[in-house]
N, C-alpha and C. Protein backbone atom coordinates (compact mmCIF):
# COMPACT_ATOMS: atom_id res chain seq x y z
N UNK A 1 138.27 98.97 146.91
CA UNK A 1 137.76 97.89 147.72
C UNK A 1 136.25 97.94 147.85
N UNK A 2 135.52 98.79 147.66
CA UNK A 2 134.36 98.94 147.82
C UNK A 2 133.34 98.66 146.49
N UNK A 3 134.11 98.77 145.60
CA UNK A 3 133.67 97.78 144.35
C UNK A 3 133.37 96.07 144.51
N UNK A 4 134.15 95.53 145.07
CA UNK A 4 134.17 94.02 145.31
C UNK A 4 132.37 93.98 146.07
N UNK A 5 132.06 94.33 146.75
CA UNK A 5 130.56 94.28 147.27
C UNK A 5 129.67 94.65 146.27
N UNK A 6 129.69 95.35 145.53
CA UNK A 6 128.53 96.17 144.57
C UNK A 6 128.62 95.17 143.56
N UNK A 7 129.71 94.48 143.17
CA UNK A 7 130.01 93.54 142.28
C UNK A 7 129.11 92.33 142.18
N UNK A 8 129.24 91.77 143.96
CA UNK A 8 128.51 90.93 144.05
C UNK A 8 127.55 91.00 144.21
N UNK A 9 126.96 92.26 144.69
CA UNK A 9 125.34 92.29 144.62
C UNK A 9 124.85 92.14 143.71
N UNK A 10 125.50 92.52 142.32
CA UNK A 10 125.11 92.90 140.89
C UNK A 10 125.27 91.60 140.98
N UNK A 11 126.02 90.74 140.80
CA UNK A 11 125.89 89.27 140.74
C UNK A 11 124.87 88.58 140.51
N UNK A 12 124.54 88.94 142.23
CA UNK A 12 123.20 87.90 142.76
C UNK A 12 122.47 88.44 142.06
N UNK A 13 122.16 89.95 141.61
CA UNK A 13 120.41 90.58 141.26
C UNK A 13 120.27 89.64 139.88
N UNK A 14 121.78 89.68 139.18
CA UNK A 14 121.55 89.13 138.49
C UNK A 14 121.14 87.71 138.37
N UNK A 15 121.53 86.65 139.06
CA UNK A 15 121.08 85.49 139.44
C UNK A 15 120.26 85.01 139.90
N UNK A 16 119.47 86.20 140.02
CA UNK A 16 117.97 85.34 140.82
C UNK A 16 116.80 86.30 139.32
N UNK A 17 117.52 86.88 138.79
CA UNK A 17 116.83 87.45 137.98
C UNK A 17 116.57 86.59 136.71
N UNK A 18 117.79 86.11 136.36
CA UNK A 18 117.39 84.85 134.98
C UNK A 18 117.46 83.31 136.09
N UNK A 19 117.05 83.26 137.32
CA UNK A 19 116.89 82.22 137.64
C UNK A 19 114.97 82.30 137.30
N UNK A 20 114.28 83.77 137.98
CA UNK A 20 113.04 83.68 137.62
C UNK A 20 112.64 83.60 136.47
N UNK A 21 113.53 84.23 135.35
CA UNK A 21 113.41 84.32 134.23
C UNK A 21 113.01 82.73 133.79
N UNK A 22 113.67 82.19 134.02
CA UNK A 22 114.17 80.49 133.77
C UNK A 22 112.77 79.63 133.94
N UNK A 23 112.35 80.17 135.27
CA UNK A 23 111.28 78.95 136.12
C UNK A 23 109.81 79.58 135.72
N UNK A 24 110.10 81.49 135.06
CA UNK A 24 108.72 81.61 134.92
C UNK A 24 107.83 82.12 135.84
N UNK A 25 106.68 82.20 135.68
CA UNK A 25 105.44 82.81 136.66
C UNK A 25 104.56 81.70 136.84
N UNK A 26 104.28 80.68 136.22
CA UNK A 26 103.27 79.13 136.09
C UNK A 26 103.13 78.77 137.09
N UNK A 27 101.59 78.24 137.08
CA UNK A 27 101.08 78.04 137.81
C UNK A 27 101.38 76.59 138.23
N UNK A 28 102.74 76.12 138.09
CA UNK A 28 103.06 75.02 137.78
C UNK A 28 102.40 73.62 137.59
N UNK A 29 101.51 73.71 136.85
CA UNK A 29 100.36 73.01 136.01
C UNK A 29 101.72 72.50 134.36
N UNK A 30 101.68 71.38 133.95
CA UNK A 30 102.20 71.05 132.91
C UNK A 30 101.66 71.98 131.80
N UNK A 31 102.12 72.25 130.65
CA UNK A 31 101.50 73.21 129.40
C UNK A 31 102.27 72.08 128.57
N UNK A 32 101.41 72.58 127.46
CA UNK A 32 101.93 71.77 126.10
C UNK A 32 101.68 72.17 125.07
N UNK A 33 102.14 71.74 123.90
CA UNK A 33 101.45 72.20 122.54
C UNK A 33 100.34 72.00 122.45
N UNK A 34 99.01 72.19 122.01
CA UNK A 34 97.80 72.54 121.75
C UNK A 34 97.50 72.43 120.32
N UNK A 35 96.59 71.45 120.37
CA UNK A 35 95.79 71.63 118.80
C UNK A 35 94.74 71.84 118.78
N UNK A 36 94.80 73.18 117.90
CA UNK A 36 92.98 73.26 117.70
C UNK A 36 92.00 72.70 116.81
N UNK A 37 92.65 71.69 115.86
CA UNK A 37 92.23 71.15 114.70
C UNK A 37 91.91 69.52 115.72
N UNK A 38 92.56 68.94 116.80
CA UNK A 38 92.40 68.00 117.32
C UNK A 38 90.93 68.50 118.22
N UNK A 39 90.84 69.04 118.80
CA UNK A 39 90.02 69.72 119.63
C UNK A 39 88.43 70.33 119.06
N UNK A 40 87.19 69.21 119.70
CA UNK A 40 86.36 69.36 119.13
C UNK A 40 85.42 70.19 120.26
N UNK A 41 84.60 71.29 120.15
CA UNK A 41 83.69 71.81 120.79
C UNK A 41 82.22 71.54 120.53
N UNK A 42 81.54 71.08 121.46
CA UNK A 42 80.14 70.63 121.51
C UNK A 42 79.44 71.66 121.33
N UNK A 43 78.33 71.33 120.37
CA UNK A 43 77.59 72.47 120.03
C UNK A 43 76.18 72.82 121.58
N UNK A 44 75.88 74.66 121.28
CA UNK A 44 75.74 74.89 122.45
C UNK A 44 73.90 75.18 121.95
N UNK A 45 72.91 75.32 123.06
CA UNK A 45 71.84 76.00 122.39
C UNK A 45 71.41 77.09 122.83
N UNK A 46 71.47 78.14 121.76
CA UNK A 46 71.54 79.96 122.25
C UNK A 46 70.39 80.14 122.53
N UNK A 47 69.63 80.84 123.30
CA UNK A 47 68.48 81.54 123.37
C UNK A 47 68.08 81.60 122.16
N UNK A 48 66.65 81.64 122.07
CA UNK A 48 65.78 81.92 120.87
C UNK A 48 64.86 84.07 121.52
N UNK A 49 65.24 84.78 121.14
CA UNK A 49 64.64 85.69 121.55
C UNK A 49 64.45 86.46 120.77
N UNK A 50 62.84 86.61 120.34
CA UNK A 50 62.14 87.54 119.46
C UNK A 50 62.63 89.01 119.47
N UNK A 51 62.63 89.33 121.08
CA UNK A 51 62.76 90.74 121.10
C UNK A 51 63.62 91.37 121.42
N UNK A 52 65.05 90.64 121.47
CA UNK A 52 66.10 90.87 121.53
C UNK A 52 66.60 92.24 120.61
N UNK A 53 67.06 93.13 121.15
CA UNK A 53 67.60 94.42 120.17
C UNK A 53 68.32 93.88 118.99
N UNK A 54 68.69 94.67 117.82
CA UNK A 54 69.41 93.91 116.80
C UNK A 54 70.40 94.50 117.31
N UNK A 55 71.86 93.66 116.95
CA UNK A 55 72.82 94.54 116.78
C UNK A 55 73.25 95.00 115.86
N UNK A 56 74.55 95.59 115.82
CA UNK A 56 75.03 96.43 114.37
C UNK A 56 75.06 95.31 113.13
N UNK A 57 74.24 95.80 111.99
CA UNK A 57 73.63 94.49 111.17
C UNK A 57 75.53 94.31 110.53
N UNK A 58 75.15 93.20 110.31
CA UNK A 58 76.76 92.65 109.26
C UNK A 58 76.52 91.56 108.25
N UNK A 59 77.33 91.91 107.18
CA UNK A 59 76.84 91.21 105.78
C UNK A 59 78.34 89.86 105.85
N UNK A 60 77.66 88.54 105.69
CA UNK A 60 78.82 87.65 105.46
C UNK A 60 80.31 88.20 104.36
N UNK A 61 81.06 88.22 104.83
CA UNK A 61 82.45 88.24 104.32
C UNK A 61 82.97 87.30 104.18
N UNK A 62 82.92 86.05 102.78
CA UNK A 62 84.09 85.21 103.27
C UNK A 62 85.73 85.15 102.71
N UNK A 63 85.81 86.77 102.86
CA UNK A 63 87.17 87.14 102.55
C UNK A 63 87.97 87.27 103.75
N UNK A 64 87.46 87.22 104.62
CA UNK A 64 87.73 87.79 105.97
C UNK A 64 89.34 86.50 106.18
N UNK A 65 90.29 87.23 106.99
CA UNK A 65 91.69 87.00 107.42
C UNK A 65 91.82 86.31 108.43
N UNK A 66 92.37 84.92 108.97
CA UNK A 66 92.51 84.63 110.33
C UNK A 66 91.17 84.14 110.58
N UNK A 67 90.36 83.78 110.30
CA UNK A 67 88.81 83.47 110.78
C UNK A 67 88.20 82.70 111.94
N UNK A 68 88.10 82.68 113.28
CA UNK A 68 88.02 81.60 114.14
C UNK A 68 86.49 81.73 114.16
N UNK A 69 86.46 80.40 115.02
CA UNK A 69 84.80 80.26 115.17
C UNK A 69 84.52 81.00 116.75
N UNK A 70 83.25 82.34 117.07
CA UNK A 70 82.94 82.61 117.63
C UNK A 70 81.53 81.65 117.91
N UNK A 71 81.13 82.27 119.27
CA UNK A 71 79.77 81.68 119.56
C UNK A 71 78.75 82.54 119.00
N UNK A 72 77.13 82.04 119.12
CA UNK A 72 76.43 83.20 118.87
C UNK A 72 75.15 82.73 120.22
N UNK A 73 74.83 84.08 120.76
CA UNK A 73 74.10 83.95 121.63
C UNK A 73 72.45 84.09 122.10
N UNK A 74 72.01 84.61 120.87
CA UNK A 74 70.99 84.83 120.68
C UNK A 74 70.65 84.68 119.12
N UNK A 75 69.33 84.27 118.84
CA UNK A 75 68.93 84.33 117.28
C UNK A 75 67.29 84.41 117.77
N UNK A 76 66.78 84.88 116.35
CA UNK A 76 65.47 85.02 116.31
C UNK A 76 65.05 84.59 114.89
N UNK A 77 63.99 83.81 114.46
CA UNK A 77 63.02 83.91 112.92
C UNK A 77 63.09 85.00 112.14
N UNK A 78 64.31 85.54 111.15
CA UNK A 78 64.08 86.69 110.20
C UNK A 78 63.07 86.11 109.17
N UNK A 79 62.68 84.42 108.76
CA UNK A 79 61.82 84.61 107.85
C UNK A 79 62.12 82.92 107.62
N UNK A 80 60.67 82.13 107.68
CA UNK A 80 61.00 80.97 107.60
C UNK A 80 62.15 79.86 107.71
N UNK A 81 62.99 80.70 106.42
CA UNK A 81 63.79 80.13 105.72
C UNK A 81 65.56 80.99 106.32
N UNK A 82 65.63 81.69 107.12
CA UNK A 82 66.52 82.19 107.46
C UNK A 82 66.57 83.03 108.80
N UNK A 83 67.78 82.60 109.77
CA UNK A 83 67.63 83.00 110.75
C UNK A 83 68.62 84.61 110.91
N UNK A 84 68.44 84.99 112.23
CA UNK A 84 69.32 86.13 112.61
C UNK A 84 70.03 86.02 113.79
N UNK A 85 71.42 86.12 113.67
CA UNK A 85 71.95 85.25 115.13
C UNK A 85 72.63 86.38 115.48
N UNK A 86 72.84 86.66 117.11
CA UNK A 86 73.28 87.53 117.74
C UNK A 86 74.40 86.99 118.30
N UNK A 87 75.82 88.04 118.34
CA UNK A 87 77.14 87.65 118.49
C UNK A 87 78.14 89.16 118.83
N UNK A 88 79.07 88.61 119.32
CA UNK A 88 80.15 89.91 119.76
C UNK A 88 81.27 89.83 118.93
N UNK A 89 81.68 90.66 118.70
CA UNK A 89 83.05 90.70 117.55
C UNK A 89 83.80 91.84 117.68
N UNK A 90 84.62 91.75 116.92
CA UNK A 90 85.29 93.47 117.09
C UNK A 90 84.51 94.22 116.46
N UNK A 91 85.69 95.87 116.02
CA UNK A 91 84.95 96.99 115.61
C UNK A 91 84.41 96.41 113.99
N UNK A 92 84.00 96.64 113.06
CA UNK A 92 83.09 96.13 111.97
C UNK A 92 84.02 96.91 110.98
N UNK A 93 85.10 97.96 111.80
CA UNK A 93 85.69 98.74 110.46
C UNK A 93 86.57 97.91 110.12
N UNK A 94 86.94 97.03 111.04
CA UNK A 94 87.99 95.97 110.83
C UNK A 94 87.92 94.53 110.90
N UNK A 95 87.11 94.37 111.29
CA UNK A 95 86.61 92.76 111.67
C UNK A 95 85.21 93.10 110.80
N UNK A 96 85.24 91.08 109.99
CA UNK A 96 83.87 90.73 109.48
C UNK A 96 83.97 89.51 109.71
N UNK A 97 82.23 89.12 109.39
CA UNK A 97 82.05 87.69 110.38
C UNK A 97 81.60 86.53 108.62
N UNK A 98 81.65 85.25 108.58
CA UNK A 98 80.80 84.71 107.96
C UNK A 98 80.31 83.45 108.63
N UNK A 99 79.49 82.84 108.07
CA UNK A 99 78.85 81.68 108.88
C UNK A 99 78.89 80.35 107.74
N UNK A 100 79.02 79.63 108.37
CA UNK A 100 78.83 77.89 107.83
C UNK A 100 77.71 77.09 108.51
N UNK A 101 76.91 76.76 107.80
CA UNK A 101 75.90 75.71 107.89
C UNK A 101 75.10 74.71 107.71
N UNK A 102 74.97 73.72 109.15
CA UNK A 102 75.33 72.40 108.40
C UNK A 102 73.63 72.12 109.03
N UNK A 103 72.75 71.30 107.75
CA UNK A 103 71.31 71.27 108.37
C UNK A 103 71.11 69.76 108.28
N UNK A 104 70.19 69.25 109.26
CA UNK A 104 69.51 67.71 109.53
C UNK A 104 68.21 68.13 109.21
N UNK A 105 67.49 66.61 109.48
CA UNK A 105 66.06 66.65 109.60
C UNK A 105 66.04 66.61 111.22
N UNK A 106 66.73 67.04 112.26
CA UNK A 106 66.69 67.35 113.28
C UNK A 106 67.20 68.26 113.79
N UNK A 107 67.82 69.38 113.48
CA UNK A 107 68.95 70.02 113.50
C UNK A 107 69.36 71.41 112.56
N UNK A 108 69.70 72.29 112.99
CA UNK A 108 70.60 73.20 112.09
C UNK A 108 71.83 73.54 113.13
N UNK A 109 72.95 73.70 112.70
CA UNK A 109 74.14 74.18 113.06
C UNK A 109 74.79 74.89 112.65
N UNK A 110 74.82 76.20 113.03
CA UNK A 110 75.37 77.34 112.55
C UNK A 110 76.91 77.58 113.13
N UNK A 111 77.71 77.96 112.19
CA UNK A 111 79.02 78.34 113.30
C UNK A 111 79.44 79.62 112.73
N UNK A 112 79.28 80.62 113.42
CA UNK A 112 80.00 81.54 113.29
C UNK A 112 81.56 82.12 113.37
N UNK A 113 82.00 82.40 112.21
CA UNK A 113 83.41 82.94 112.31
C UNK A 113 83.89 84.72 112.27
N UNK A 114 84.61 84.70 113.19
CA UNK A 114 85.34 86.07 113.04
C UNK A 114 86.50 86.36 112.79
N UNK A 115 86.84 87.18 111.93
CA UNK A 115 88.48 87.23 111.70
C UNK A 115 88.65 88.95 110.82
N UNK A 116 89.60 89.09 110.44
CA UNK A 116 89.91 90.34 110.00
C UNK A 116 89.46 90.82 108.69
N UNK A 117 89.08 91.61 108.19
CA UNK A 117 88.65 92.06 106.93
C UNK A 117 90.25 92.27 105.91
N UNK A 118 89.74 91.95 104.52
CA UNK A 118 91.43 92.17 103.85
C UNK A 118 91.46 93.15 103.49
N UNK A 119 90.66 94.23 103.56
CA UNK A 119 91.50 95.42 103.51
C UNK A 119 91.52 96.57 104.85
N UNK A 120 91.61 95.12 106.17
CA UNK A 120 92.40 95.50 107.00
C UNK A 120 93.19 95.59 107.68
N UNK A 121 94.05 94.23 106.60
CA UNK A 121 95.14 93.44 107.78
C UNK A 121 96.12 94.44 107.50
N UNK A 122 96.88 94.57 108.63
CA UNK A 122 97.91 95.00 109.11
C UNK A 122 97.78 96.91 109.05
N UNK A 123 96.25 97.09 109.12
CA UNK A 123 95.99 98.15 110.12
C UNK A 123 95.73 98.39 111.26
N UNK A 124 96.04 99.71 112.39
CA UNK A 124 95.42 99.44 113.30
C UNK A 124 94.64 99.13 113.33
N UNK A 125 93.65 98.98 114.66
CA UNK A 125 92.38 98.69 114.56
C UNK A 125 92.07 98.73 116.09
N UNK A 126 91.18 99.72 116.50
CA UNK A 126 90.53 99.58 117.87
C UNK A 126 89.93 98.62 118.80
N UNK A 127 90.18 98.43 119.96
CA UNK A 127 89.70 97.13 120.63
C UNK A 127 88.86 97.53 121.44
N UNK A 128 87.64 96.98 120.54
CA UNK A 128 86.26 97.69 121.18
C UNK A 128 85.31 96.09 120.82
N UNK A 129 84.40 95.78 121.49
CA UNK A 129 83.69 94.87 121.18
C UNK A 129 82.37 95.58 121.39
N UNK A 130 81.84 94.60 119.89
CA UNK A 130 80.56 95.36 119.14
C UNK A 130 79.63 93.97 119.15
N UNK A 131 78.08 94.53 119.89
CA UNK A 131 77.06 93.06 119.18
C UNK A 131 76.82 93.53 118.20
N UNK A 132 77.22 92.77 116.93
CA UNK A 132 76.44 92.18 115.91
C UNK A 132 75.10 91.18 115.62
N UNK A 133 74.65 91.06 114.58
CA UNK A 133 73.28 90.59 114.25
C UNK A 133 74.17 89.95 112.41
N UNK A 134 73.20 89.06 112.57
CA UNK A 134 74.05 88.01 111.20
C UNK A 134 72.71 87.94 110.61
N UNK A 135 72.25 87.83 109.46
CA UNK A 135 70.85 86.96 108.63
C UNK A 135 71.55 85.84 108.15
N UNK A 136 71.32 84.76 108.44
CA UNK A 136 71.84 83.34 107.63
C UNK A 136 70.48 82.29 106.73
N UNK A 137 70.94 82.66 105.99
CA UNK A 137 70.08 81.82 104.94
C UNK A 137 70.28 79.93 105.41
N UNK A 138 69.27 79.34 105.49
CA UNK A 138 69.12 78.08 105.66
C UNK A 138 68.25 77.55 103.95
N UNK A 139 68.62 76.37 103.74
CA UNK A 139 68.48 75.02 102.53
C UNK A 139 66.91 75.21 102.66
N UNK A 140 65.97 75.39 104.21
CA UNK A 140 64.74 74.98 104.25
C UNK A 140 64.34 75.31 105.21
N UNK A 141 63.18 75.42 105.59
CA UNK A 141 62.76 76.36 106.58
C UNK A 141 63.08 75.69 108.31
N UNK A 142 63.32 76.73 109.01
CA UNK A 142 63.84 76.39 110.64
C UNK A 142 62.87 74.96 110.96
N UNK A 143 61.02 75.18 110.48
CA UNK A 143 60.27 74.57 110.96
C UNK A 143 60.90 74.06 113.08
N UNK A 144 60.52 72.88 112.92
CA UNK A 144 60.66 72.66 113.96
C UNK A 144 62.07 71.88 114.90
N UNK A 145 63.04 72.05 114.25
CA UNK A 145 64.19 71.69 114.26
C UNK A 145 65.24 72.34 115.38
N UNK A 146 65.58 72.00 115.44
CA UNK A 146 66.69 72.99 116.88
C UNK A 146 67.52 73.96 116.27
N UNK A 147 67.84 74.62 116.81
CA UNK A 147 68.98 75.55 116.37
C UNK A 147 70.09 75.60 117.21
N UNK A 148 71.49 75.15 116.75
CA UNK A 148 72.69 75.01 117.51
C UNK A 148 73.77 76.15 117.26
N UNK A 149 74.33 76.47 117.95
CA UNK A 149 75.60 77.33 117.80
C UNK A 149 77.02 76.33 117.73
N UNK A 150 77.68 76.28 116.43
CA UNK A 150 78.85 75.14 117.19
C UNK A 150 79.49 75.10 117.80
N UNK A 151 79.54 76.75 118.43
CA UNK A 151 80.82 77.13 119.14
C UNK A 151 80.44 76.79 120.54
């Protein structure tokens, strides 16, 4: 007879257990599918800073795995014709960055991407975030033109 109680407790634990299961933790805010290909981000304008430390230098990869567009937060003049943009990424043993760039007669827009190196997918890999430093070659010199981050 003393089974019939333990029974039902087990019951209920269970019933309120895939009832939370059910309803979730949400902040009950609607969610939905998400596109990131629909979804456009306004380009931002990074600091320009000469004396900004470099970070750990990194050579474009565009072998790199998974690639999203990071921001970059700082850049400085490496040389007329090519800038150096400052950015956070993972560790460098496993993550590499490349850049795309799109230039005006008003304008340069750089977007930086990060994603996995191929001969590192599906190794570990430490979760450490590293500033990097990029050199990006530009068509023509910065002159007097803006410099955008697209991210």
């Amino acid at each position: 007879m003393d089974r019939a109680p333990s029974a039902r407790i087990a019951a209920v634990v269970t019933a309120f257990a895939l009832a939370a299961a059910a309803g979730g933790c949400g902040s009950g805010e609607e969610s939905g599918p998400t596109s990131s290909a629909a979804t456009t981000t306004p380009a931002s304008t990074p600091s320009r800073d000469p004396e900004a430390a470099a970070g750990r230098m990194f050579t474009a990869d565009t072998t790199i795995v998974g690639a999203r567009p990071i921001p970059f937060t700082t850049w400085t003049l490496a040389a007329p014709d090519r800038v150096a943009v400052g950015f956070q990424t993972g560790s460098p043993e496993c993550y590499g960055v490349d850049a795309r760039v799109t230039e005006s007669d008003k304008a340069v827009t750089i977007e930086i991407r990060s994603g996995t190196k191929a001969n590192a997918v599906g190794r570990m890999c430490t979760m450490v975030a590293v500033f990097g430093t990029l050199e990006v070659p530009l068509k023509a010199p910065l002159g007097d033109r803006m410099l955008l981050s697209a991210t």
